[in-house]
C-alpha atoms as a PDB file:
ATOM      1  CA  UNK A   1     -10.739  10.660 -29.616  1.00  0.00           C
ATOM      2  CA  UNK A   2     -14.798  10.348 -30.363  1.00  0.00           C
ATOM      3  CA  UNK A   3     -16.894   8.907 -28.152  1.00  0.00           C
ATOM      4  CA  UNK A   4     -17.311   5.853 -29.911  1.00  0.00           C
ATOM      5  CA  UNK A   5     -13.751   5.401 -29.894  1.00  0.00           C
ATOM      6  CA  UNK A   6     -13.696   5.966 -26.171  1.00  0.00           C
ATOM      7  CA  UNK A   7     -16.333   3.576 -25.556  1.00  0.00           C
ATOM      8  CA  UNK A   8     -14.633   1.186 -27.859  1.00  0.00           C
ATOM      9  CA  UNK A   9     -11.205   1.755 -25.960  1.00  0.00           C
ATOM     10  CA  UNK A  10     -12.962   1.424 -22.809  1.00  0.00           C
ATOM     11  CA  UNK A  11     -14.420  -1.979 -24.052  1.00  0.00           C
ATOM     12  CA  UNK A  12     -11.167  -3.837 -24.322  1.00  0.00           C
ATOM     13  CA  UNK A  13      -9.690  -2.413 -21.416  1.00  0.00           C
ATOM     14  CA  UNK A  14     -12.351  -3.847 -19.577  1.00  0.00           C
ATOM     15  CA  UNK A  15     -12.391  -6.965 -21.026  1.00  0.00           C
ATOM     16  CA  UNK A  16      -8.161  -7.398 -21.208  1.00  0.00           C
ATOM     17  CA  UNK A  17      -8.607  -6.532 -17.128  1.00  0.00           C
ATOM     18  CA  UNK A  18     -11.697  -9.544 -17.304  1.00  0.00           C
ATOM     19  CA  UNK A  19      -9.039 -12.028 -18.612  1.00  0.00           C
ATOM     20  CA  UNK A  20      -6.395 -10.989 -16.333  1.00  0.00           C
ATOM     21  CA  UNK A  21      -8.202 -11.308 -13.487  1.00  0.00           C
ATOM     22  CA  UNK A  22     -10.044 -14.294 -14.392  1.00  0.00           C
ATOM     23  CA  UNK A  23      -6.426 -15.764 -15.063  1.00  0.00           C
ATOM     24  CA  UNK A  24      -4.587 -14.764 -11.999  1.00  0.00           C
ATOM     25  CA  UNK A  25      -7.784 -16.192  -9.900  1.00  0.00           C
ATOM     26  CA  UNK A  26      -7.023 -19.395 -11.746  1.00  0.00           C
ATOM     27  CA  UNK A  27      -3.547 -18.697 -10.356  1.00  0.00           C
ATOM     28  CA  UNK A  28      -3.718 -18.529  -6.879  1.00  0.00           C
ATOM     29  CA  UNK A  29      -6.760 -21.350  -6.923  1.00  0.00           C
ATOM     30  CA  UNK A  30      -3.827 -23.689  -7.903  1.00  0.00           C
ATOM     31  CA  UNK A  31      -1.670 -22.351  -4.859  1.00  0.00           C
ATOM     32  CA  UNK A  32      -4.073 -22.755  -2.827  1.00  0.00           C
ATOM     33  CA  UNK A  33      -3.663 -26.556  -2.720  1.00  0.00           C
ATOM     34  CA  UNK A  34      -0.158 -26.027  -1.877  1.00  0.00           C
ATOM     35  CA  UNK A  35       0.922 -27.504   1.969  1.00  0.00           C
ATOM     36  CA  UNK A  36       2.434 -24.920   3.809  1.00  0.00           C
ATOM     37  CA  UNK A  37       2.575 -20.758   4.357  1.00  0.00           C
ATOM     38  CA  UNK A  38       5.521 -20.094   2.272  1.00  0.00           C
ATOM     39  CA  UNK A  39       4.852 -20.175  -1.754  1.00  0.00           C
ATOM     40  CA  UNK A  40       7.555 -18.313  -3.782  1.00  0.00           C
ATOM     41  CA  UNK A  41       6.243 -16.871  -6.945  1.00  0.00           C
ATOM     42  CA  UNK A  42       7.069 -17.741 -10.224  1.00  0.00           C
ATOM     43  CA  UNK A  43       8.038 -15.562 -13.419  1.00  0.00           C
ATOM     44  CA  UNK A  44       4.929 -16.330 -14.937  1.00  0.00           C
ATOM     45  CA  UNK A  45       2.677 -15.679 -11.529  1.00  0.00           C
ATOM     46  CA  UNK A  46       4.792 -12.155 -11.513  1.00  0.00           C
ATOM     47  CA  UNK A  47       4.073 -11.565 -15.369  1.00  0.00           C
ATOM     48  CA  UNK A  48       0.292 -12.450 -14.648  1.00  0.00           C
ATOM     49  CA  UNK A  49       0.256  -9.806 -11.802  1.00  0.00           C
ATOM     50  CA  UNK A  50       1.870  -7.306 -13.887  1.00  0.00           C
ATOM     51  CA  UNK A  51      -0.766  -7.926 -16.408  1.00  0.00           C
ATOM     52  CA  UNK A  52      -3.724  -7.027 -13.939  1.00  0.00           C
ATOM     53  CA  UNK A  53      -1.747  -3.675 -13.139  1.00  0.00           C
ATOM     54  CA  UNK A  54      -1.240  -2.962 -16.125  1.00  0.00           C
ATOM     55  CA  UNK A  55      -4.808  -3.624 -17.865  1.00  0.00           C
ATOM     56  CA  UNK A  56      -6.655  -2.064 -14.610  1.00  0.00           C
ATOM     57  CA  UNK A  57      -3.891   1.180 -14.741  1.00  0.00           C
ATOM     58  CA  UNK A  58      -5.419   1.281 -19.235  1.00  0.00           C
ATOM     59  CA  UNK A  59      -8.663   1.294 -17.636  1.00  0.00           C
ATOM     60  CA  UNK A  60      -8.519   3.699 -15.215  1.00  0.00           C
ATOM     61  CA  UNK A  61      -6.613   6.056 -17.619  1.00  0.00           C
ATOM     62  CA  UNK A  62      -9.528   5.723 -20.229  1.00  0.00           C
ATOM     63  CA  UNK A  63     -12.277   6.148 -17.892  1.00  0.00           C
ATOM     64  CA  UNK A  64     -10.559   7.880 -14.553  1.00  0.00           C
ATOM     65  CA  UNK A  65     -10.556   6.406 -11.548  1.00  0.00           C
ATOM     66  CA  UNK A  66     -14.085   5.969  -9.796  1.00  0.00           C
ATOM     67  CA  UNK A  67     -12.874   7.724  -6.548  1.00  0.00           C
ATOM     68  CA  UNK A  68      -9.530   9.865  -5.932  1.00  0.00           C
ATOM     69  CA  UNK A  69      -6.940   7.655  -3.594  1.00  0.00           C
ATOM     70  CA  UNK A  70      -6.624   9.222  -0.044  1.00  0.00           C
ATOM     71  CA  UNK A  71      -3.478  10.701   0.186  1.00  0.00           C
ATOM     72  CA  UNK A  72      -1.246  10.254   3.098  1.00  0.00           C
ATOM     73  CA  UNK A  73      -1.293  12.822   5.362  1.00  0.00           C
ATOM     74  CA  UNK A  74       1.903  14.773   5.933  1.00  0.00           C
ATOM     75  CA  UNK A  75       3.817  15.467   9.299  1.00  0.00           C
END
């Protein structure tokens, strides 16, 4: 891939995870304003959540991630 095509691919990741994001803040603005500790989530809440995941796991694949995850340590 060039580097314009990186930056390109890099682009809509970013923006796809913008919408997502933007989208499931929407979300859980609206549940919120729900009485009560106990919400259950709905197909489309899950779908929007798999979304995020999925557009932030694109991103970090184009770009790597921005610091490695500490790994748990081992008995």
């Amino acid at each position: 891939m060039t580097a314009g095509a990186v930056k390109a691919a890099l682009a809509r990741a970013q923006a796809s995870l913008d919408q997502a994001r933007t989208e499931l803040d929407a979300a859980m603005l609206s549940l919120a304003s729900i009485d009560g500790d106990t919400v259950m989530a709905n197909a489309e809440l899950v779908a929007l959540l798999l979304r995020v995941v999925t557009a932030r796991r694109s991103l970090e694949d184009l770009a790597g991630p921005a610091s490695p995850s500490p790994q748990p340590a081992r008995n």
